[in-house]
N, C-alpha and C. Protein backbone atom coordinates (compact mmCIF):
# COMPACT_ATOMS: atom_id res chain seq x y z
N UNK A 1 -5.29 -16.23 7.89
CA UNK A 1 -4.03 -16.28 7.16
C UNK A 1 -3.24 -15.01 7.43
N UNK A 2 -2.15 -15.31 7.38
CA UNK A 2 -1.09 -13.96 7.83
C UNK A 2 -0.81 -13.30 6.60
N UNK A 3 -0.89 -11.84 6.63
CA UNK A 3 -0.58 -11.38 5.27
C UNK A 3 0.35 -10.71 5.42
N UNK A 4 1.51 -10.79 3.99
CA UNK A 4 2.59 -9.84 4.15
C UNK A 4 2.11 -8.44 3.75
N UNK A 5 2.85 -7.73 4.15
CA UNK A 5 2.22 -6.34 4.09
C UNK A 5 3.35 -5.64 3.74
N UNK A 6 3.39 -4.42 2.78
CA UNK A 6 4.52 -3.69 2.69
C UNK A 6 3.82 -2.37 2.86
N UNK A 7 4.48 -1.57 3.75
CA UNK A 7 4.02 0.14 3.88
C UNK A 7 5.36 0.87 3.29
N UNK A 8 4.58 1.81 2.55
CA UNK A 8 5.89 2.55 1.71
C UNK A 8 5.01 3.80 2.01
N UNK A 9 5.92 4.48 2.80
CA UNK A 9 5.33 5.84 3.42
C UNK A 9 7.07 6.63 3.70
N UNK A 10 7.21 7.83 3.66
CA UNK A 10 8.36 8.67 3.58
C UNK A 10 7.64 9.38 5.47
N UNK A 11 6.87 9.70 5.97
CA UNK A 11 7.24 9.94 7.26
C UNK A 11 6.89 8.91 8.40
N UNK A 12 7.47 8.86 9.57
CA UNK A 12 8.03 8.17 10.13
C UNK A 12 6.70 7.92 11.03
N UNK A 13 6.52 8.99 11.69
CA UNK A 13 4.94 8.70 12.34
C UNK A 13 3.67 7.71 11.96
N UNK A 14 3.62 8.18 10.42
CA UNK A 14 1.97 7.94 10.02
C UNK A 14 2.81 6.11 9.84
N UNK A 15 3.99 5.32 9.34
CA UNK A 15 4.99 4.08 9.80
C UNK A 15 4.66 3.74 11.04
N UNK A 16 4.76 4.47 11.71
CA UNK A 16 4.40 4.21 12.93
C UNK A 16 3.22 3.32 13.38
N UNK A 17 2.19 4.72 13.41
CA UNK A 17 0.55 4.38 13.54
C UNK A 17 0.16 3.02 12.25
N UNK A 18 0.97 3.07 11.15
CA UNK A 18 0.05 1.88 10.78
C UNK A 18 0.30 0.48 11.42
N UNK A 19 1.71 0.74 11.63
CA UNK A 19 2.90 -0.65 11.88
C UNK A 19 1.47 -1.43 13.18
N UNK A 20 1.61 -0.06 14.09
CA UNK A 20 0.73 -0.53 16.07
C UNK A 20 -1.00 -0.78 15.14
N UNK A 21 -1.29 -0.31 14.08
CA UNK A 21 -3.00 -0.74 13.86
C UNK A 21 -2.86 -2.19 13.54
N UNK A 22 -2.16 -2.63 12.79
CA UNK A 22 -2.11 -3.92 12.24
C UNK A 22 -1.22 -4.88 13.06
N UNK A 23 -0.78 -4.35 14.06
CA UNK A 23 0.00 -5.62 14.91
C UNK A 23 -0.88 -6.40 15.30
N UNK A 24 -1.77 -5.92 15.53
CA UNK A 24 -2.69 -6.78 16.37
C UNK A 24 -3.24 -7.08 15.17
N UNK A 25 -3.72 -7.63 14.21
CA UNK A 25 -3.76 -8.34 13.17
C UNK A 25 -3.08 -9.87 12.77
N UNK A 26 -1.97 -10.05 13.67
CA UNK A 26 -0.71 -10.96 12.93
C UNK A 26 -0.86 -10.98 12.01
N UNK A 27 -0.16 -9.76 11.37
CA UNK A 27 0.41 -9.55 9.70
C UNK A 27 1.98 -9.10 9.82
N UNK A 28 2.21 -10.17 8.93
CA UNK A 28 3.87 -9.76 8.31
C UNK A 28 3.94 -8.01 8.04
N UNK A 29 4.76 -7.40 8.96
CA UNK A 29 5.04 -5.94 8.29
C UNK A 29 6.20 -5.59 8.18
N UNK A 30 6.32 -4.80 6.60
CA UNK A 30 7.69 -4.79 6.23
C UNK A 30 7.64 -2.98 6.31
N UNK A 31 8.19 -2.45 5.74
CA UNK A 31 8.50 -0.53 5.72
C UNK A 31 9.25 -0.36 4.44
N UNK A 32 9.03 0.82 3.71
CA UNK A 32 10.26 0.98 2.70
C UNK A 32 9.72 2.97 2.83
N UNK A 33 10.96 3.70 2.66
CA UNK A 33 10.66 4.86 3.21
C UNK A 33 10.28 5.79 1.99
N UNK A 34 10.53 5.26 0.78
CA UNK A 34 10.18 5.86 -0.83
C UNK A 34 9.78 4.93 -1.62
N UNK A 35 9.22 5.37 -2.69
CA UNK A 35 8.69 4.12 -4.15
C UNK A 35 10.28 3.52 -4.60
N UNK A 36 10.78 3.75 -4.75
CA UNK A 36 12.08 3.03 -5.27
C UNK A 36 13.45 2.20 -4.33
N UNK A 37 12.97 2.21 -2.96
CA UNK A 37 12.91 1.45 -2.37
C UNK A 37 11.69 0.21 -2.01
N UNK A 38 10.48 1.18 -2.04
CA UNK A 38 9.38 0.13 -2.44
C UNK A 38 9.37 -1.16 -3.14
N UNK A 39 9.74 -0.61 -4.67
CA UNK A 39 9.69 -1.47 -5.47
C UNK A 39 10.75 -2.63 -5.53
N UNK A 40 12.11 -2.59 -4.86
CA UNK A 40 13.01 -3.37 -4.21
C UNK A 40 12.62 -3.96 -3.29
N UNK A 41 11.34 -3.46 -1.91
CA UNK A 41 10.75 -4.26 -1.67
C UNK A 41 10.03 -5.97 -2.08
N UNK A 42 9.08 -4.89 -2.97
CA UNK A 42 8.35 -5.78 -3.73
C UNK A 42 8.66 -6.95 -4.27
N UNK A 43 9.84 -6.96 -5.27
CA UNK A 43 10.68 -7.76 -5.49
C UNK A 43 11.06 -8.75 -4.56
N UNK A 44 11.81 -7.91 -3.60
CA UNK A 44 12.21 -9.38 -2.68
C UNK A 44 11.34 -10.00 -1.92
N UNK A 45 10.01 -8.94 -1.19
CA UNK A 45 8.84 -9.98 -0.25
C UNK A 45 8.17 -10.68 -0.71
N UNK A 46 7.64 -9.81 -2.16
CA UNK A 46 6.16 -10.32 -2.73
C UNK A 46 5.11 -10.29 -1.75
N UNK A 47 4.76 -9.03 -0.97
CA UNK A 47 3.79 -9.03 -0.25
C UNK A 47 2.55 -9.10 -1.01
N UNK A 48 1.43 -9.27 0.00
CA UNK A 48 0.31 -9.60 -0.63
C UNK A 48 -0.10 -8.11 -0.66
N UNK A 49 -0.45 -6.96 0.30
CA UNK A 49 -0.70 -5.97 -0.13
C UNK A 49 0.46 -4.87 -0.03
N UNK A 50 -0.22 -4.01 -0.71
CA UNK A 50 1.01 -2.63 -0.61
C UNK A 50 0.22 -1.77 0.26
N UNK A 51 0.88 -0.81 1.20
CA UNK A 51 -0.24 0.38 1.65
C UNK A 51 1.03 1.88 1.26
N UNK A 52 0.10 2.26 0.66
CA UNK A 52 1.09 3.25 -0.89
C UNK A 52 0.31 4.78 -0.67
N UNK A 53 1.72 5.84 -0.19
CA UNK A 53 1.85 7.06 -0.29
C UNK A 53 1.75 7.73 -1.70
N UNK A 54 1.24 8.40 -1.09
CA UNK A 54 1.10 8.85 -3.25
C UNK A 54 2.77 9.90 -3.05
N UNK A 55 3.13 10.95 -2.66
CA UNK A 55 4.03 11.78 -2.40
C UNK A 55 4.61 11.26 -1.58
N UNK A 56 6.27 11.31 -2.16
CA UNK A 56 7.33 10.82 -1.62
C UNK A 56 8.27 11.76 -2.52
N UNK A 57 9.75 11.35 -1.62
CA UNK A 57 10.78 11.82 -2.26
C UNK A 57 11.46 10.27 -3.53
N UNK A 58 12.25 11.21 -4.42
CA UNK A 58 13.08 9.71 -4.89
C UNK A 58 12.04 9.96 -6.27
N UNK A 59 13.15 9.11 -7.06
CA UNK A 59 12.54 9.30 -8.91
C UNK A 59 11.10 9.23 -9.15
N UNK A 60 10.33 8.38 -8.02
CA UNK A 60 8.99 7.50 -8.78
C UNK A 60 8.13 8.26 -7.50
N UNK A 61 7.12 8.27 -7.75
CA UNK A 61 6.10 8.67 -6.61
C UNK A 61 4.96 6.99 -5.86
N UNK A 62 4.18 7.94 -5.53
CA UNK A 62 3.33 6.09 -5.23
C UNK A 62 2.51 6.28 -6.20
N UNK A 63 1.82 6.81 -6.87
CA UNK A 63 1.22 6.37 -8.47
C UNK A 63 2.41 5.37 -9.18
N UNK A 64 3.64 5.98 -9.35
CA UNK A 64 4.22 5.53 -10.52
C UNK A 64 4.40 3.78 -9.69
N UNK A 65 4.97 3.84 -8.88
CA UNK A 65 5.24 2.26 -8.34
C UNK A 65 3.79 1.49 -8.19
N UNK A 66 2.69 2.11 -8.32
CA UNK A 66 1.49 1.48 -8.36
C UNK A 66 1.13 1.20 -9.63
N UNK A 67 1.29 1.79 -10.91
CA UNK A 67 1.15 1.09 -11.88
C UNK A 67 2.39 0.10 -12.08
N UNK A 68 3.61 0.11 -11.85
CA UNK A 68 4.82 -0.55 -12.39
C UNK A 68 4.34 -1.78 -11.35
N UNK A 69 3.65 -2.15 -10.19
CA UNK A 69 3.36 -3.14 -9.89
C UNK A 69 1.96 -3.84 -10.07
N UNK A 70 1.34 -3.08 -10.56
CA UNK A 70 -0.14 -3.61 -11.15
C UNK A 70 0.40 -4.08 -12.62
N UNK A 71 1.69 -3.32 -13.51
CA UNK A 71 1.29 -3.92 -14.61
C UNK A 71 2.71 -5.12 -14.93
N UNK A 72 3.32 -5.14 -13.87
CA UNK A 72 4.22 -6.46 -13.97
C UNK A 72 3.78 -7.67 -13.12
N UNK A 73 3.04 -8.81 -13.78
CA UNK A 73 2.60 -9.96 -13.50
C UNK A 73 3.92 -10.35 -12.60
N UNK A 74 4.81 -10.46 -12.76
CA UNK A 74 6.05 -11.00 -12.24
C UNK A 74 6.47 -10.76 -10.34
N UNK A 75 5.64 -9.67 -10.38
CA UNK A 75 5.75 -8.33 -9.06
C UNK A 75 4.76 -9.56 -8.19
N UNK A 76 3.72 -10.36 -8.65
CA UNK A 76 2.73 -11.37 -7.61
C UNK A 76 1.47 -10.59 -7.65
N UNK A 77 1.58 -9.50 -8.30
CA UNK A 77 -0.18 -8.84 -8.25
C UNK A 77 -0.80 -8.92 -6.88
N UNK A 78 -0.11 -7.66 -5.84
CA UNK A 78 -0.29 -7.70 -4.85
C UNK A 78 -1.54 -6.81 -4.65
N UNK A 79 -2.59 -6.69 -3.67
CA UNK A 79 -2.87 -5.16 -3.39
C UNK A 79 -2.59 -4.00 -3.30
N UNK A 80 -3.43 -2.89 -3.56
CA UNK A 80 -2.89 -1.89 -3.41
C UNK A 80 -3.70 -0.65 -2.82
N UNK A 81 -3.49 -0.44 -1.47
CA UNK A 81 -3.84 0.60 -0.84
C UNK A 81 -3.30 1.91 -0.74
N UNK A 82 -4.06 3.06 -1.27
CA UNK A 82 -3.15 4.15 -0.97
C UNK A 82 -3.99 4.88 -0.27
N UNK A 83 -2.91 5.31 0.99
CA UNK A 83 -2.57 6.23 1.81
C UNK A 83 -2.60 7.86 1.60
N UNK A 84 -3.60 8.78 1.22
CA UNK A 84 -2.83 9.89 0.86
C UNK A 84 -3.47 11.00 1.30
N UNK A 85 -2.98 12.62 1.39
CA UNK A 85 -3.80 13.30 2.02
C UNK A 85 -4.21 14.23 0.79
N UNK A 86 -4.25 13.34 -0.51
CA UNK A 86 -4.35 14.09 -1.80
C UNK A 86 -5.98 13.85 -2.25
N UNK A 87 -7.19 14.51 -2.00
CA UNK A 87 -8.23 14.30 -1.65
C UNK A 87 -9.35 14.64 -2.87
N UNK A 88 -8.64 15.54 -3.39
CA UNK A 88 -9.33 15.97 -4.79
C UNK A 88 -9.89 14.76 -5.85
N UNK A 89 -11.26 15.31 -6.26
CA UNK A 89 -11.89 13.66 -6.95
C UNK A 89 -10.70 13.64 -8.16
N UNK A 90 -10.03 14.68 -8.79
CA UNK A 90 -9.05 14.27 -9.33
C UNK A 90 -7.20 13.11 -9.04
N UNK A 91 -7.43 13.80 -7.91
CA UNK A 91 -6.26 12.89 -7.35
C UNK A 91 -6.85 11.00 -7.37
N UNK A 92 -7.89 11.01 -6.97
CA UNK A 92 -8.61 10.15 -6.76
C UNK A 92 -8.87 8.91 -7.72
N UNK A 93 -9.12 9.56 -8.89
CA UNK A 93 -9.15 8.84 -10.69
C UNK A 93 -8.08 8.73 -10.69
N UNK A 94 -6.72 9.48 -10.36
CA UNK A 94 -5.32 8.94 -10.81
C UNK A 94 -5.30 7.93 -10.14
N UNK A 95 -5.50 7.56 -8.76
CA UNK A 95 -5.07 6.83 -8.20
C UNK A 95 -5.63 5.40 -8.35
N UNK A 96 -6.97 5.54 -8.38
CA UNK A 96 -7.89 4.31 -8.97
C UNK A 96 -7.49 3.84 -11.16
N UNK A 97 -6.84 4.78 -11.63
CA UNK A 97 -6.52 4.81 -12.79
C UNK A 97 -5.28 3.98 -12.75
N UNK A 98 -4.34 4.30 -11.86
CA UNK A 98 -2.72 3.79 -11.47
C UNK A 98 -3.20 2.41 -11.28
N UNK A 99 -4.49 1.99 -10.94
CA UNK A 99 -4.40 0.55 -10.61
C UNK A 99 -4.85 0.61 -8.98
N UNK A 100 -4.93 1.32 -8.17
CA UNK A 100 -5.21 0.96 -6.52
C UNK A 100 -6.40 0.02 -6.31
N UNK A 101 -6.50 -0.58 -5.11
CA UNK A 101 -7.29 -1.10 -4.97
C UNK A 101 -8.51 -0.68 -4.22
N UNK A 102 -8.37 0.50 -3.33
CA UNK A 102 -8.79 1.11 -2.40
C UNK A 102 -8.35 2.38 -2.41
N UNK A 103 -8.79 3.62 -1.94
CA UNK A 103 -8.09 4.43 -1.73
C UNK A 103 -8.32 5.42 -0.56
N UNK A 104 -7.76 5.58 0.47
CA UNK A 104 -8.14 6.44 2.09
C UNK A 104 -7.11 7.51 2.08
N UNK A 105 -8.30 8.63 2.23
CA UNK A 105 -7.36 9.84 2.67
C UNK A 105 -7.11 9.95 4.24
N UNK A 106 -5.87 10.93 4.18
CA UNK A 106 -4.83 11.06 5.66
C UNK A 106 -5.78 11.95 6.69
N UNK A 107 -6.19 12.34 7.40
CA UNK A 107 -6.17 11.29 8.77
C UNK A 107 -7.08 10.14 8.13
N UNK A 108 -6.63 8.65 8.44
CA UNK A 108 -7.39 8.01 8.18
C UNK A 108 -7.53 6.97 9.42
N UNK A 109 -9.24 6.47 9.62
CA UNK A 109 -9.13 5.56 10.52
C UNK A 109 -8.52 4.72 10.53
N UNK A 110 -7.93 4.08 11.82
CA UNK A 110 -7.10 2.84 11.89
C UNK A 110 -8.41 1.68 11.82
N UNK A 111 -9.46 1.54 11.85
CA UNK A 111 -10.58 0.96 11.73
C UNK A 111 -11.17 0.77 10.56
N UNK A 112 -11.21 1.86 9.71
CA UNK A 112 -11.30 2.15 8.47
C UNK A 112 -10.30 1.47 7.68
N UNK A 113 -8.96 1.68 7.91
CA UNK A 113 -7.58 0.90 7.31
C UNK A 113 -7.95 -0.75 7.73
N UNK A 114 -8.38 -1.36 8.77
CA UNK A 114 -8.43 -3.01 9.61
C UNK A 114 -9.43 -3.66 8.29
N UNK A 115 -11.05 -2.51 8.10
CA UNK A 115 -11.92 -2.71 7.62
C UNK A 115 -11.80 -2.68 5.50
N UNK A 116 -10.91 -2.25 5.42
CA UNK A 116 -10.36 -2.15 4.13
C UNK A 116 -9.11 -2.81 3.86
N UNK A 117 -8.69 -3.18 4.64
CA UNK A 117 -7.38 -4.46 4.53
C UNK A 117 -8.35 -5.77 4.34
N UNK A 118 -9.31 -6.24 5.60
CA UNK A 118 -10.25 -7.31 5.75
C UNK A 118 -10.54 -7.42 4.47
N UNK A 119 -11.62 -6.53 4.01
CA UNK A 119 -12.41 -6.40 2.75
C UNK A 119 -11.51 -7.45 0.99
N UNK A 120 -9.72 -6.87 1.41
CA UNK A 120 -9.55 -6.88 0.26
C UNK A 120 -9.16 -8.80 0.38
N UNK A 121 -8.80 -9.11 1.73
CA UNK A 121 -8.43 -10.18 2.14
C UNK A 121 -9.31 -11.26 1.48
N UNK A 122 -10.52 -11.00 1.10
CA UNK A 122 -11.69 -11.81 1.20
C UNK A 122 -11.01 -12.68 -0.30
N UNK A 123 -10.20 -11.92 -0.77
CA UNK A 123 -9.60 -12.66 -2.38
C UNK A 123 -7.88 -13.11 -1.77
N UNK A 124 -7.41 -13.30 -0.52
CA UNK A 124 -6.34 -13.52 -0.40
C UNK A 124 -5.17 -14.61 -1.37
N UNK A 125 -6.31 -15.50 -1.47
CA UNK A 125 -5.95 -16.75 -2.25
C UNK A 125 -5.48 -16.48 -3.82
N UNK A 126 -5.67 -15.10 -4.02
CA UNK A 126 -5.07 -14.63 -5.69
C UNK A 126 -3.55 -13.76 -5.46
N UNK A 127 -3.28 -13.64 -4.24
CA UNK A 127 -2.25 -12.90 -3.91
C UNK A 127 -1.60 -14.14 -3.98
N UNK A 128 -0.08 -13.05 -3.93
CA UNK A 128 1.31 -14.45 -3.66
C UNK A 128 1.26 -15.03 -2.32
């Protein structure tokens, strides 16, 4: 099954490298460059997962758009992967606290990312 995918990442590179890991996947990939474009995302794709920067520019960070889409049923209760190079077991509880589904710090394998996308796929059928 093809999954939509939304990456909400503020630099352009690490957009990059995820966009070329998952092409070869055939997955829908969308981009949003902050959480508050994100979440305008969200709205209009209803992707099935998110892959979520914790630090960004713009009002909301990727915690805050990770709970505002874990706790609005309306959003499709997508996945939620975050992306971050925030590594501390504290950063870590926020992020699993915010609701994530997964969480990989920066450099992260593109194998590691295939193998943790797969994983979450295995429940695709509860996504939108």
């Amino acid at each position: 099954m093809t999954k939509r995918i939304l990456i909400v990442e503020d630099h352009a590179d690490i957009r990059r490298l995820i966009r070329m890991t998952l092409e070869f996947e055939n997955h829908e990939i969308h981009e949003a460059t902050n959480a508050d474009d994100g979440l305008e995302a969200v709205r209009r794709l209803r992707p099935h997962l998110l892959l979520l920067d914790i630090m960004m520019p713009g009002k909301m960070d990727g915690l805050d758009l990770c709970r505002l889409v874990k706790s609005d049923p309306s959003l499709g209760a997508p996945w939620v992967v975050v992306l971050t190079a925030r590594g501390q077991s504290k950063d870590i509880e926020a992020g699993m606290n915010a609701g994530a589904d997964a969480y990989l710090l920066k450099p992260f394998s593109p194998l590691k990312l295939i193998e943790t996308i797969d994983s979450l796929g295995t429940h695709s059928s509860e996504a939108p």
